[in-house]
Protein backbone atom coordinates (compact mmCIF):
# COMPACT_ATOMS: atom_id res chain seq x y z
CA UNK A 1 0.00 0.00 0.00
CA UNK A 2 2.89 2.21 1.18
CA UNK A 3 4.25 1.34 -2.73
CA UNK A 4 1.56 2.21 -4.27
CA UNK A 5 0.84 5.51 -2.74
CA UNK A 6 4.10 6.81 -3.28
CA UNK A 7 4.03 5.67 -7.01
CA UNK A 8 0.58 7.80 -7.79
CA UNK A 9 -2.07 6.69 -9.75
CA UNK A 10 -2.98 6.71 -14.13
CA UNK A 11 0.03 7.08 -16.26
CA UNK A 12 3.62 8.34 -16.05
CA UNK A 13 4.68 10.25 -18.32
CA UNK A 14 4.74 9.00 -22.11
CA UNK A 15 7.90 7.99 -23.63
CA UNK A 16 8.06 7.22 -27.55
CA UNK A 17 10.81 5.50 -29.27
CA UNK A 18 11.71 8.43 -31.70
CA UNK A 19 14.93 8.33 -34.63
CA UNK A 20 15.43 11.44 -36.66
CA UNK A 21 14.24 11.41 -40.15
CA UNK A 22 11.92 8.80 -38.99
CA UNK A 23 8.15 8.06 -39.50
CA UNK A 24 5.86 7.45 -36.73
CA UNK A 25 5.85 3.39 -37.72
CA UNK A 26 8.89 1.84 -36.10
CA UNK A 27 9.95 -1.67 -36.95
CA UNK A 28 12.59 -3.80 -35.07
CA UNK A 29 14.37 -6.47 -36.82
CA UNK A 30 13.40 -9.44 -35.08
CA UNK A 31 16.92 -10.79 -34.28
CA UNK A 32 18.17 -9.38 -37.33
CA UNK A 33 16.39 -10.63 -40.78
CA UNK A 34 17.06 -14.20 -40.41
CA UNK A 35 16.19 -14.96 -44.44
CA UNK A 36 19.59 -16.63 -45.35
CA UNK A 37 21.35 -15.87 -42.10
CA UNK A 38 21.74 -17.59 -38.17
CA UNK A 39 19.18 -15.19 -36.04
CA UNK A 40 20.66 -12.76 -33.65
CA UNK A 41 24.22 -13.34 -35.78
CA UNK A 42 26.30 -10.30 -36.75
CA UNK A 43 25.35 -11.07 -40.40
CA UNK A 44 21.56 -10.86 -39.53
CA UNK A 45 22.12 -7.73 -37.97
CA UNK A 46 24.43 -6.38 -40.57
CA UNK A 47 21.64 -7.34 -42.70
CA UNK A 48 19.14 -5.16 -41.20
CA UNK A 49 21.33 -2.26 -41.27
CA UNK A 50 22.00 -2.16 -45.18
CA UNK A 51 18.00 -2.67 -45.31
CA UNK A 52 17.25 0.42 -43.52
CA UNK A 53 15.74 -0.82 -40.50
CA UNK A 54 16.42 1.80 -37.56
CA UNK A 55 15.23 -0.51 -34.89
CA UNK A 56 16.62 -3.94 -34.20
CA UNK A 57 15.35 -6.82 -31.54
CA UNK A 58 17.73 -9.30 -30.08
CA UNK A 59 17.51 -11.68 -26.85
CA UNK A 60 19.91 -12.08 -24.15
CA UNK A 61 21.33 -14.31 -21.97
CA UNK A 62 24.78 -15.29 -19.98
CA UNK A 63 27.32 -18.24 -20.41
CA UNK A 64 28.77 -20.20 -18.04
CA UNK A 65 31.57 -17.62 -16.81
CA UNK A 66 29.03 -14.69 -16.80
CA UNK A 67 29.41 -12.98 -20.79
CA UNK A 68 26.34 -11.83 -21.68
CA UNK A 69 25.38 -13.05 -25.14
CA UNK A 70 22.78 -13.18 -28.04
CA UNK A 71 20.90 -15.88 -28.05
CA UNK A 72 17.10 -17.62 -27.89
CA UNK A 73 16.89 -20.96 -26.02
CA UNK A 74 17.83 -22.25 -23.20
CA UNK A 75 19.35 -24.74 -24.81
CA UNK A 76 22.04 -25.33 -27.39
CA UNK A 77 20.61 -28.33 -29.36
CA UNK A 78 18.83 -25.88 -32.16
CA UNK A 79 21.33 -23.54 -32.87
CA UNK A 80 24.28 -25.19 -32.23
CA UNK A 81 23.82 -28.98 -32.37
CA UNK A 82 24.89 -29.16 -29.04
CA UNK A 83 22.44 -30.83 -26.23
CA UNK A 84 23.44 -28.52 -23.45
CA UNK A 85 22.30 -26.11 -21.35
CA UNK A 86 23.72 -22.61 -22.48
CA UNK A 87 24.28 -22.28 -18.90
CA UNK A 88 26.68 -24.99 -18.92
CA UNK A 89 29.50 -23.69 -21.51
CA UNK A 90 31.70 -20.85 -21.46
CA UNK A 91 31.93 -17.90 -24.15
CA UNK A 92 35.43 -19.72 -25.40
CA UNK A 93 33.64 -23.33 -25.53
CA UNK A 94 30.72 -21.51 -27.50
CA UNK A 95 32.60 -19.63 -29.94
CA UNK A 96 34.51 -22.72 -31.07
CA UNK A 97 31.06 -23.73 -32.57
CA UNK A 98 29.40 -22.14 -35.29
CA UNK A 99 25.36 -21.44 -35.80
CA UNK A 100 23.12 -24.17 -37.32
CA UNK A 101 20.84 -22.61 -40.19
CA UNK A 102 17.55 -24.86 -41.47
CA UNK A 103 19.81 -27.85 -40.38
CA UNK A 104 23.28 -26.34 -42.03
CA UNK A 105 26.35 -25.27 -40.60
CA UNK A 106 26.89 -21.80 -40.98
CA UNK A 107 30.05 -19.40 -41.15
CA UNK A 108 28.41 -17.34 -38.23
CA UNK A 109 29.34 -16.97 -34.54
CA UNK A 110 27.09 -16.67 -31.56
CA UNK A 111 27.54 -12.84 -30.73
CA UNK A 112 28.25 -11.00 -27.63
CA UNK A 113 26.61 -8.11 -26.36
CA UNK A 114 29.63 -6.37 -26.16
CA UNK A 115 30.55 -7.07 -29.65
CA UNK A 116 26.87 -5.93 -30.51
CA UNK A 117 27.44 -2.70 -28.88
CA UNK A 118 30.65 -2.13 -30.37
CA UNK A 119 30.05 -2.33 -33.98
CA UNK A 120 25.88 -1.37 -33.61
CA UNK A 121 24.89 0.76 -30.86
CA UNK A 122 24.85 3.51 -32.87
CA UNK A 123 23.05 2.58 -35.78
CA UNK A 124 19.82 0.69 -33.68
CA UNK A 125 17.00 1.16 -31.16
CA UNK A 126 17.81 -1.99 -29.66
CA UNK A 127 15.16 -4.06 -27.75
CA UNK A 128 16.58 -6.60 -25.24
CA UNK A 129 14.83 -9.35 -24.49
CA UNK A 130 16.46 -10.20 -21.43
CA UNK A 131 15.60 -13.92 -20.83
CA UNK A 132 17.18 -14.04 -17.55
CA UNK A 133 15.42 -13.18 -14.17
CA UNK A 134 17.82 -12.07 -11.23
CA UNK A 135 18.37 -8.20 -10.47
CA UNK A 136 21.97 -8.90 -10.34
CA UNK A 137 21.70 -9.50 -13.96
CA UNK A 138 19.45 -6.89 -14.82
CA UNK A 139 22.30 -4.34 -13.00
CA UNK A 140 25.07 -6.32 -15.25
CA UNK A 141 23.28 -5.71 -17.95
CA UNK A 142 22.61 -1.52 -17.38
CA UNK A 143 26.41 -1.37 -16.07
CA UNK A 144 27.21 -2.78 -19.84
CA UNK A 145 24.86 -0.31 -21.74
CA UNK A 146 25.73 2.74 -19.51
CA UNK A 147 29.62 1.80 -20.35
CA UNK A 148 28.96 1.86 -23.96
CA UNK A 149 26.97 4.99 -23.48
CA UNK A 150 24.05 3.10 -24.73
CA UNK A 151 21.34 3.19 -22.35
CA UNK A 152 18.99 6.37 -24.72
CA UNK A 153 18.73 3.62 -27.72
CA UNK A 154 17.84 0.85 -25.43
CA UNK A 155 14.52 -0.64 -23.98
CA UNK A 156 14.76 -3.52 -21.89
CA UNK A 157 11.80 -6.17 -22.40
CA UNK A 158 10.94 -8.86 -19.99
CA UNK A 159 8.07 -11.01 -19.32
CA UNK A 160 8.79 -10.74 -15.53
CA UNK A 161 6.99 -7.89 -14.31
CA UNK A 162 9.29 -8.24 -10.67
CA UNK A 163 12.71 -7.37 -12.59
CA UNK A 164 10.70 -3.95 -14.79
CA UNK A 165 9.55 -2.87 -11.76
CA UNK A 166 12.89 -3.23 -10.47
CA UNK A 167 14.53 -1.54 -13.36
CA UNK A 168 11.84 0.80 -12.83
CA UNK A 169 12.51 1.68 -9.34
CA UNK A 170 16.47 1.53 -9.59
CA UNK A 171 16.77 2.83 -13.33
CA UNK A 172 14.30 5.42 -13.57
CA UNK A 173 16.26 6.73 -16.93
CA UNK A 174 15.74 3.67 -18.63
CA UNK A 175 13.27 2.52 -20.94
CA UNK A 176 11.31 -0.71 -20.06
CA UNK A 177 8.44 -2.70 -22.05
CA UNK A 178 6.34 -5.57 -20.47
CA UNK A 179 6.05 -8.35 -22.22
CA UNK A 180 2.99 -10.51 -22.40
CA UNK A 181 0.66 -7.23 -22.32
CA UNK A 182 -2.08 -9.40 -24.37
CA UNK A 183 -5.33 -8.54 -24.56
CA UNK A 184 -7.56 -9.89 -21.09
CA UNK A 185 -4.18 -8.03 -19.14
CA UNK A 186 -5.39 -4.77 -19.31
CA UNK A 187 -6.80 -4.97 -15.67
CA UNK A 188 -3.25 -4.95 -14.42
CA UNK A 189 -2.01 -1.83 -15.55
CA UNK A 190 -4.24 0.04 -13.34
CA UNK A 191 -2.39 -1.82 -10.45
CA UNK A 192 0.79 -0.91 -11.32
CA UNK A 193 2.34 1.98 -8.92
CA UNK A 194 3.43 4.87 -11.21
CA UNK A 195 6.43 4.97 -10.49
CA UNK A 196 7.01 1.44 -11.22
CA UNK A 197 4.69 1.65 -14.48
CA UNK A 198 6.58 -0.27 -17.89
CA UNK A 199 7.39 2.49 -20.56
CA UNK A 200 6.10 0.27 -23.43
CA UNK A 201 3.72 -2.66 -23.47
CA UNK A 202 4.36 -5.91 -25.48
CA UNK A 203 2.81 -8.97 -26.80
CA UNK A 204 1.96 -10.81 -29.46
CA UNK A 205 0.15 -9.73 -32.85
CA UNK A 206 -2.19 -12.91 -32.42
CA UNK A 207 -3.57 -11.65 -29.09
CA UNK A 208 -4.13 -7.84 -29.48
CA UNK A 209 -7.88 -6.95 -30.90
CA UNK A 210 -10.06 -3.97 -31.20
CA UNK A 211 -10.95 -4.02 -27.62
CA UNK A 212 -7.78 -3.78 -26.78
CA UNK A 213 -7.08 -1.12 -28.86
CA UNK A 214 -9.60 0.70 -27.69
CA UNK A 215 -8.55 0.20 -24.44
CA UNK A 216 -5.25 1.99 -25.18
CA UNK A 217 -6.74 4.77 -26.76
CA UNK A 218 -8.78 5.53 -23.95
CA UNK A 219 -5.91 5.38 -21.58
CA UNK A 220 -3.34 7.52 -24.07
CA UNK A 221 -1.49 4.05 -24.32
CA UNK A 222 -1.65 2.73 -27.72
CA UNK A 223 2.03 4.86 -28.51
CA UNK A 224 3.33 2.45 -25.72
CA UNK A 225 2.27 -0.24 -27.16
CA UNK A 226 4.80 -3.19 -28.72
CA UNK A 227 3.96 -6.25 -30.88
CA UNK A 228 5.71 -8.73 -32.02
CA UNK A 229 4.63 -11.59 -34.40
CA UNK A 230 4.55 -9.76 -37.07
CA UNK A 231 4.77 -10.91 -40.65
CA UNK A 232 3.81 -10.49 -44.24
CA UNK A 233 0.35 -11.71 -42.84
CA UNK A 234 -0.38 -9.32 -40.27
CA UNK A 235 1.45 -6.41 -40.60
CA UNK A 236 -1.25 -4.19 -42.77
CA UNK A 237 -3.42 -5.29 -40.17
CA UNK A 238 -1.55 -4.07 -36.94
CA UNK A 239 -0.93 -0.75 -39.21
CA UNK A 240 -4.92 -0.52 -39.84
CA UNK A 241 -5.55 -1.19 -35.81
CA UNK A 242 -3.33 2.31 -35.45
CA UNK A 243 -0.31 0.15 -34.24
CA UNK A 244 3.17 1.65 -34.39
CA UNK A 245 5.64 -0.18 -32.98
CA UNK A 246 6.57 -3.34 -34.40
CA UNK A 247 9.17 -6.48 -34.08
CA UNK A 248 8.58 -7.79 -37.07
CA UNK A 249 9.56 -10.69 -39.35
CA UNK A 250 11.40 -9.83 -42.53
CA UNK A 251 10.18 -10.33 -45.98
CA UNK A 252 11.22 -9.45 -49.44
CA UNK A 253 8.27 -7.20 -50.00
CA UNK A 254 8.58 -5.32 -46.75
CA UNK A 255 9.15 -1.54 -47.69
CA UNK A 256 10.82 -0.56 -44.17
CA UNK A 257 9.28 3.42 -43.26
């Protein structure tokens, strides 16, 4: 109670993702456009730089000595051909593998976040999906961005709402989303302390309809408002629900705003 009436009630203050020479539609390379390359790879990425996208998604998580790299599952056995935890290896014992490709061996590396930062952090609004769940990482992972002076092209995603409210409280500079925000959740925003409040809302393409919508137009929300699912399928239909913010599936017809 003590939380909540410190955080205020409604909405905190609106944040947008914003790129000069930009439209209002932003689109995040979902890991990098994947059509001939290893997702989340340096090539993929590369990939969605020459196409113009301004906005890239990738997802994180942390070896067995502690580096921070870009990867999916929680296990090697898809990308790697290796039925192990990614827990389990180091960076070194990763790298000397390379990524797996629609059941081919690749040229590509698994990537580090510090190599991502490096050679990218300038050209991308990068989205983390941060698929690990300890504050301890979620500091590791701020230290690294605020080293590579990073942290105003960043939004950290998660699906536990514990660890945003923690960045939240701790972070106050950075820029969160929610993941999972599907439509039925609305309920739970109103719950939220202020304070503590994501900066963006996520979920998936498949589970966002006009009521939501609605919802978020009542409530001055639908700018915060991320989905991701999106392919040649859907994406004239997000755009027609008013949606701006996009992690979307590459395809050769995509013109990218």
């Amino acid at each position: 109670a003590i939380a909540y009436l410190a955080g205020g009630i409604g909405n905190k203050p609106g944040r947008t993702l914003t790129i000069r020479n930009s439209t209002d539609t932003l689109l995040f390379a979902h890991r990098g456009i994947t059509l001939g390359y290893p997702e989340n790879s340096r090539e993929a990425i590369l990939a969605a730089k020459k196409r113009g996208y301004k906005a890239l998604e990738v997802d994180i998580r942390k070896t067995a000595d502690g580096k921070f790299v870009l990867f999916h599952d929680e296990n090697y056995s898809r990308l790697l051909g290796i039925d192990t935890a990614i827990s389990q290896l180091t960076l070194k014992e990763i790298k000397e593998f390379n990524l797996i490709m629609d059941k081919d061996t690749t040229r590509s590396k698994v990537m580090t976040l510090d190599e991502l930062l490096t050679e990218f952090r300038n050209d991308f609004i990068i989205y983390y999906d941060l698929k690990l769940k300890y504050f301890t990482d979620a500091d590791e992972l701020v230290l690294i961005l605020e080293t590579h002076d990073a942290l105003k092209r960043s939004v950290i995603a998660s699906t536990s709402a514990p660890l945003i409210f923690y960045l939240e409280y701790h972070y106050p500079i950075l820029t969160t989303a929610l993941e999972g925000f599907d439509t039925g959740k609305e309920w739970v925003y109103r719950f939220i302390p202020n304070n503590l409040k994501p900066d963006f809302l996520s979920g998936f393409a498949s589970k966002i309809d006009e009521k939501q919508v609605e919802w978020l137009k009542k409530h001055d929300l639908l700018h915060t408002r991320i989905v991701y699912g999106v392919d040649s399928t859907n994406y004239n239909t997000m755009l027609t629900l008013g949606l701006k913010n996009m992690i979307i599936d590459h395809y050769p017809e995509l013109v990218i705003p």
